[in-house]
PDB file of N, CA and C in Angstrom:
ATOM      1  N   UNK A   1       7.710  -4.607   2.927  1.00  0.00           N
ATOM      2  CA  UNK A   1       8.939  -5.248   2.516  1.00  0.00           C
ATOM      3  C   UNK A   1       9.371  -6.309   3.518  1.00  0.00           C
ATOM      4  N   UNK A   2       9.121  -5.742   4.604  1.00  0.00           N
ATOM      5  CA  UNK A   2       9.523  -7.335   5.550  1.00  0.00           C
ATOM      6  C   UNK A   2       8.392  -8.329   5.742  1.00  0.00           C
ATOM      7  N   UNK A   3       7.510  -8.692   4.880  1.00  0.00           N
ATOM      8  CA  UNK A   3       7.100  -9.749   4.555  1.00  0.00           C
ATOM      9  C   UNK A   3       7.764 -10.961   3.740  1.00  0.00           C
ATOM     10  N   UNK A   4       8.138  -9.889   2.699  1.00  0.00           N
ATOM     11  CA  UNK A   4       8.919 -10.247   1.603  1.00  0.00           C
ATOM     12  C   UNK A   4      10.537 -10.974   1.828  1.00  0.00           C
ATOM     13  N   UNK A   5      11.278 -10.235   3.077  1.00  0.00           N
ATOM     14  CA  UNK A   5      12.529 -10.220   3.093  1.00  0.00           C
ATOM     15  C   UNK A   5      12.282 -11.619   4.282  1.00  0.00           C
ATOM     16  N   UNK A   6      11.286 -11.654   5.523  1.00  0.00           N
ATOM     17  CA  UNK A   6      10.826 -13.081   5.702  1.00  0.00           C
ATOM     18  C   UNK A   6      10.558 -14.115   5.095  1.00  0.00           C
ATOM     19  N   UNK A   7      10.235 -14.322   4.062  1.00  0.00           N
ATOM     20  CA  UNK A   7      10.239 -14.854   3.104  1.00  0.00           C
ATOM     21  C   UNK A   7      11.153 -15.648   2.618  1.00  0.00           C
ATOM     22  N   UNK A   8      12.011 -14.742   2.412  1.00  0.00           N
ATOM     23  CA  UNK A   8      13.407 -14.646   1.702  1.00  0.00           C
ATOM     24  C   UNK A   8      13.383 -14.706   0.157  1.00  0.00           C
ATOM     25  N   UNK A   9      12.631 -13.229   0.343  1.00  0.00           N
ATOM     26  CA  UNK A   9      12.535 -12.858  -1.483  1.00  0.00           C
ATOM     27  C   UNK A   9      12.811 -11.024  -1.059  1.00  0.00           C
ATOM     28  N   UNK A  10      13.802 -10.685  -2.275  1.00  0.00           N
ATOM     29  CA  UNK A  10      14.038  -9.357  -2.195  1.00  0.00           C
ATOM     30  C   UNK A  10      13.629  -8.662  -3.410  1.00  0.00           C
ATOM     31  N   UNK A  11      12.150  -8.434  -3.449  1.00  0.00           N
ATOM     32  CA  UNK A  11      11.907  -7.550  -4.702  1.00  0.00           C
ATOM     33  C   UNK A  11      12.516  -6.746  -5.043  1.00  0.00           C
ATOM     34  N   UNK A  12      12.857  -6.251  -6.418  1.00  0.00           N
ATOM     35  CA  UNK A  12      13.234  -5.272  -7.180  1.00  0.00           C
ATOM     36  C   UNK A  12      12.072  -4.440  -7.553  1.00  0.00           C
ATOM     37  N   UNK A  13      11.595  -3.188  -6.712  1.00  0.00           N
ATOM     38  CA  UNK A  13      10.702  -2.360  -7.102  1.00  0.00           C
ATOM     39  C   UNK A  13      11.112  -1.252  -8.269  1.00  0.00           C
ATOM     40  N   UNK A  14      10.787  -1.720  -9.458  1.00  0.00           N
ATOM     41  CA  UNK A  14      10.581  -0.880 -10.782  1.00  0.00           C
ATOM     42  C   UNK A  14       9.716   0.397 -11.104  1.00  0.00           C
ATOM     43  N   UNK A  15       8.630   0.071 -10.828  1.00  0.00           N
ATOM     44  CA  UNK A  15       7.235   1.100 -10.692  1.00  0.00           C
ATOM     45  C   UNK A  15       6.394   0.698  -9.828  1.00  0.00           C
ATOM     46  N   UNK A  16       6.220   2.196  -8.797  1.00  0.00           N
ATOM     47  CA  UNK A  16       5.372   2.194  -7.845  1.00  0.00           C
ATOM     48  C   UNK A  16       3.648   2.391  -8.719  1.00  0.00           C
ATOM     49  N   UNK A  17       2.885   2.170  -8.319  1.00  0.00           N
ATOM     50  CA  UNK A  17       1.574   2.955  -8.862  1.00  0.00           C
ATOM     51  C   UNK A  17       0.332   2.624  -7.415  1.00  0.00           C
ATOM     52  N   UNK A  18      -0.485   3.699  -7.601  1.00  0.00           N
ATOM     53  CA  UNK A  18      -1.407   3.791  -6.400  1.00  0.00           C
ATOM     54  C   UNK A  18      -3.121   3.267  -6.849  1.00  0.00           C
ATOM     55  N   UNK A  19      -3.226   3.551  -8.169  1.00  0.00           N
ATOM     56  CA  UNK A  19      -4.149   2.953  -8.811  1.00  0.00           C
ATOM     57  C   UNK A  19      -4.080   1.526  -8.341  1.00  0.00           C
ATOM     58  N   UNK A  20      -5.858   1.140  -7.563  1.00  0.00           N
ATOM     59  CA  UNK A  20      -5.664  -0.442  -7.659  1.00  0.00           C
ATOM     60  C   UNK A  20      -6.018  -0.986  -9.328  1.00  0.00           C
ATOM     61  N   UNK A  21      -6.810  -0.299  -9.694  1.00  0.00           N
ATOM     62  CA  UNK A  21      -7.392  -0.727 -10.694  1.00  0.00           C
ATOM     63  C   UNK A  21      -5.893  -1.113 -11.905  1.00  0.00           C
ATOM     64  N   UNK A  22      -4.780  -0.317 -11.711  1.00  0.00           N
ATOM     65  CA  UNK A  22      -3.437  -0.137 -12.258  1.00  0.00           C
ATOM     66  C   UNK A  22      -2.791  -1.384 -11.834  1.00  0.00           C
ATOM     67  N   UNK A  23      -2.785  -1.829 -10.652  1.00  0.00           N
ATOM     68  CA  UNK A  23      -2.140  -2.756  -9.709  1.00  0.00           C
ATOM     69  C   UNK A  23      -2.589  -4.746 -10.250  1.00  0.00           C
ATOM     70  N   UNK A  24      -4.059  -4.333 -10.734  1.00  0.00           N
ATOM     71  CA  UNK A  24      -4.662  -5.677 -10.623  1.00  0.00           C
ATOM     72  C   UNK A  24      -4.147  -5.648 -12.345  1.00  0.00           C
ATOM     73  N   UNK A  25      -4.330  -4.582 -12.872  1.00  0.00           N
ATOM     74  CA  UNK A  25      -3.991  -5.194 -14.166  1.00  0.00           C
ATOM     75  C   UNK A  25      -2.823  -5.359 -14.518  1.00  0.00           C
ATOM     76  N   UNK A  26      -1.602  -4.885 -13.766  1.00  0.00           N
ATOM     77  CA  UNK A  26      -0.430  -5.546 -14.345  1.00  0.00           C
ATOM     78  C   UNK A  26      -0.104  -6.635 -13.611  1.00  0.00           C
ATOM     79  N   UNK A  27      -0.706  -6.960 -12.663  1.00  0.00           N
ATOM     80  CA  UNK A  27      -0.705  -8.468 -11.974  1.00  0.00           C
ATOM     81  C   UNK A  27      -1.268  -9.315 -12.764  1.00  0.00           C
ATOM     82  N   UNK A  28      -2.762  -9.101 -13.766  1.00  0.00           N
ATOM     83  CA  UNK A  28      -3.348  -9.762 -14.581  1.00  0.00           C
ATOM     84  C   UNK A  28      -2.453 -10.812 -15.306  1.00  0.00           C
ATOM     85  N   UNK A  29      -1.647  -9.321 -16.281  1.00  0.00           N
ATOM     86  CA  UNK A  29      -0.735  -9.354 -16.974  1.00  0.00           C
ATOM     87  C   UNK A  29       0.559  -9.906 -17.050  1.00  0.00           C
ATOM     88  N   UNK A  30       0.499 -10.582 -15.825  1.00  0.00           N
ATOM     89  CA  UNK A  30       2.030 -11.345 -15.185  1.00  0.00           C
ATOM     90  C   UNK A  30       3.234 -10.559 -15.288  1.00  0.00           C
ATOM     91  N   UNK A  31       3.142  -8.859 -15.238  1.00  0.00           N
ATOM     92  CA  UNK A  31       4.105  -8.332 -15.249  1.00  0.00           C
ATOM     93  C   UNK A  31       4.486  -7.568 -13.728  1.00  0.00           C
ATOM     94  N   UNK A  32       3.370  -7.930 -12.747  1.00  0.00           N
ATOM     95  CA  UNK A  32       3.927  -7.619 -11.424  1.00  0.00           C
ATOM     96  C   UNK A  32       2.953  -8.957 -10.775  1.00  0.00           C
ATOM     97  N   UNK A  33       3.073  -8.063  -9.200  1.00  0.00           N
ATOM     98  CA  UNK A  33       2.782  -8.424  -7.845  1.00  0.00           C
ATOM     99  C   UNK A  33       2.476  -7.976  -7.047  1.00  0.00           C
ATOM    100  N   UNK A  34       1.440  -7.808  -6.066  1.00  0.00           N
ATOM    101  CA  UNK A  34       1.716  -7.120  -5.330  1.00  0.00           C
ATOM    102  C   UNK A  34       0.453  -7.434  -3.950  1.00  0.00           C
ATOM    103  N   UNK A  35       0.339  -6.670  -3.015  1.00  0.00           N
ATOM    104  CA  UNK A  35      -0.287  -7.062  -1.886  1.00  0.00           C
ATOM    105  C   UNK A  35      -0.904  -5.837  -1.801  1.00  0.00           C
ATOM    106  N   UNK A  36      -2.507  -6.651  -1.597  1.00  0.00           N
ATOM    107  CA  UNK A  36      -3.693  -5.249  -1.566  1.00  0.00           C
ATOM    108  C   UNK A  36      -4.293  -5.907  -0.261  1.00  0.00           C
ATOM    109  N   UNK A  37      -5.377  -4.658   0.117  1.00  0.00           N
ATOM    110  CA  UNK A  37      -5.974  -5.117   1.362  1.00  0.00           C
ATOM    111  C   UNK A  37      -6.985  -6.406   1.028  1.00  0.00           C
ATOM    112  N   UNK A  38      -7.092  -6.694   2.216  1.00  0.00           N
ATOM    113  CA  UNK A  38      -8.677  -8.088   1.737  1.00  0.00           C
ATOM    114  C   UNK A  38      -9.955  -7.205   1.462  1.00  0.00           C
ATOM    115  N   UNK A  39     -10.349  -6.094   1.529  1.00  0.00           N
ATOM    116  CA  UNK A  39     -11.254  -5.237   1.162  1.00  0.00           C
ATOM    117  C   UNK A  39     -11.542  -5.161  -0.418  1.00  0.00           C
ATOM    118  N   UNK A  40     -10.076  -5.247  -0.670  1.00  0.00           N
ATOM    119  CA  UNK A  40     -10.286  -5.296  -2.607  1.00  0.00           C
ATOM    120  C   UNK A  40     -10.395  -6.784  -2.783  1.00  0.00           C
ATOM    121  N   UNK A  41     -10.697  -7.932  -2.473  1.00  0.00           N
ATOM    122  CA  UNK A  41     -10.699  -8.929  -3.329  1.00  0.00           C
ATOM    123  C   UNK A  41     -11.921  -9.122  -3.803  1.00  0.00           C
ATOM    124  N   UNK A  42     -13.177  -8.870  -3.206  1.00  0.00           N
ATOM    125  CA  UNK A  42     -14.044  -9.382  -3.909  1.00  0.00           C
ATOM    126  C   UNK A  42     -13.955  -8.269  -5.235  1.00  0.00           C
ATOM    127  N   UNK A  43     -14.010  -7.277  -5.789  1.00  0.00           N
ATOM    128  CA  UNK A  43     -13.599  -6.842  -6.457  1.00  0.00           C
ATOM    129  C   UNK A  43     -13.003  -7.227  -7.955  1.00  0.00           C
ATOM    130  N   UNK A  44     -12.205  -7.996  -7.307  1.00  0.00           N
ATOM    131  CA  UNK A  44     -10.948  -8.393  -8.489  1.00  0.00           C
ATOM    132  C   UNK A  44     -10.777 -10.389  -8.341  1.00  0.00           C
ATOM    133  N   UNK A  45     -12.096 -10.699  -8.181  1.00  0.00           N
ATOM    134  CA  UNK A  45     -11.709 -11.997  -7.696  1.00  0.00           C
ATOM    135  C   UNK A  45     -12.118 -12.901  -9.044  1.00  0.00           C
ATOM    136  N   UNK A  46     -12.472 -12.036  -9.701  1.00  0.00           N
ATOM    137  CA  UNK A  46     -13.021 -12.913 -11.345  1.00  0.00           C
ATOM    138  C   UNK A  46     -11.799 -12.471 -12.350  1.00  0.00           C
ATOM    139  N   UNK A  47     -10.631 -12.284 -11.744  1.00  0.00           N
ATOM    140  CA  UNK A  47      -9.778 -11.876 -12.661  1.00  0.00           C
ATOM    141  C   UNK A  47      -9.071 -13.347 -12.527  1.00  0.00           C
ATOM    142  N   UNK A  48      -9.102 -14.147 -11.614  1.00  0.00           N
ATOM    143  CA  UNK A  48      -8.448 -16.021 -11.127  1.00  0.00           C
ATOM    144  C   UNK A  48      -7.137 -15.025 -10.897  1.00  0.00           C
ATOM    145  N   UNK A  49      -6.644 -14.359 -10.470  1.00  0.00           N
ATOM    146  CA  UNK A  49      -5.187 -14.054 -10.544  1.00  0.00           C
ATOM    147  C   UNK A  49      -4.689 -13.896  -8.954  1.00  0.00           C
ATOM    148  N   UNK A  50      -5.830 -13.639  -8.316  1.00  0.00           N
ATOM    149  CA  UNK A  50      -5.736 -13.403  -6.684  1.00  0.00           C
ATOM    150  C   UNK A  50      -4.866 -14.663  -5.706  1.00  0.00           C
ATOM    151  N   UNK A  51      -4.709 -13.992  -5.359  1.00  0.00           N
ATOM    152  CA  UNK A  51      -4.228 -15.641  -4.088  1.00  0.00           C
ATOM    153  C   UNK A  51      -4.282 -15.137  -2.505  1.00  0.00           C
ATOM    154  N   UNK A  52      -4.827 -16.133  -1.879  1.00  0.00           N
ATOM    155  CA  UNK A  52      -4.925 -15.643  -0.631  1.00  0.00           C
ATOM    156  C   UNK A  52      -3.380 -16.169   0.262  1.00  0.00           C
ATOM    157  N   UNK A  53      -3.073 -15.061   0.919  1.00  0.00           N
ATOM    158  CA  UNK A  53      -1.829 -15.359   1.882  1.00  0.00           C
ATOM    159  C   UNK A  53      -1.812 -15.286   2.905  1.00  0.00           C
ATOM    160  N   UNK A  54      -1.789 -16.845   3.193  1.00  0.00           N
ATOM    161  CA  UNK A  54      -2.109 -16.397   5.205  1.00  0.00           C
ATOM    162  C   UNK A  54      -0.774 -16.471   5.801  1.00  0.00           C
ATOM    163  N   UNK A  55      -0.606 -14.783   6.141  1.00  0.00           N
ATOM    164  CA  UNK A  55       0.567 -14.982   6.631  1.00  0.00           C
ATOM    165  C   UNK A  55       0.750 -14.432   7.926  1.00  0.00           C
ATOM    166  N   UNK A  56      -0.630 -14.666   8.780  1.00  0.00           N
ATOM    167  CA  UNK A  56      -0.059 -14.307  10.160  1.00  0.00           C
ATOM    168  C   UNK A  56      -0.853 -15.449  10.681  1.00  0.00           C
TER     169      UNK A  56
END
């Protein structure tokens, strides 16, 4: 969350879920967001939905 609140964006967390496979598809779906390790991208990188954030 204090990525986020650096930012200066204050998500409204609705539903948690632990599934990545859960995670990438409602990101697919433009109905979330969220931040996974760099371990999962190659993974999920043919979905075009990824974005890399360099934030350190």
């Amino acid at each position: 969350m204090t990525l986020f609140h650096e930012e200066g964006v204050s998500p409204t967390i609705r539903l948690e879920v632990t599934e990545v496979q859960t995670v990438v598809g409602f990101v697919a779906a433009e109905i979330g967001v969220s931040i996974l390790p760099g371990s999962t991208r190659w993974q999920f990188a043919r979905t075009g939905r990824l974005v890399d954030w360099d934030w350190m």
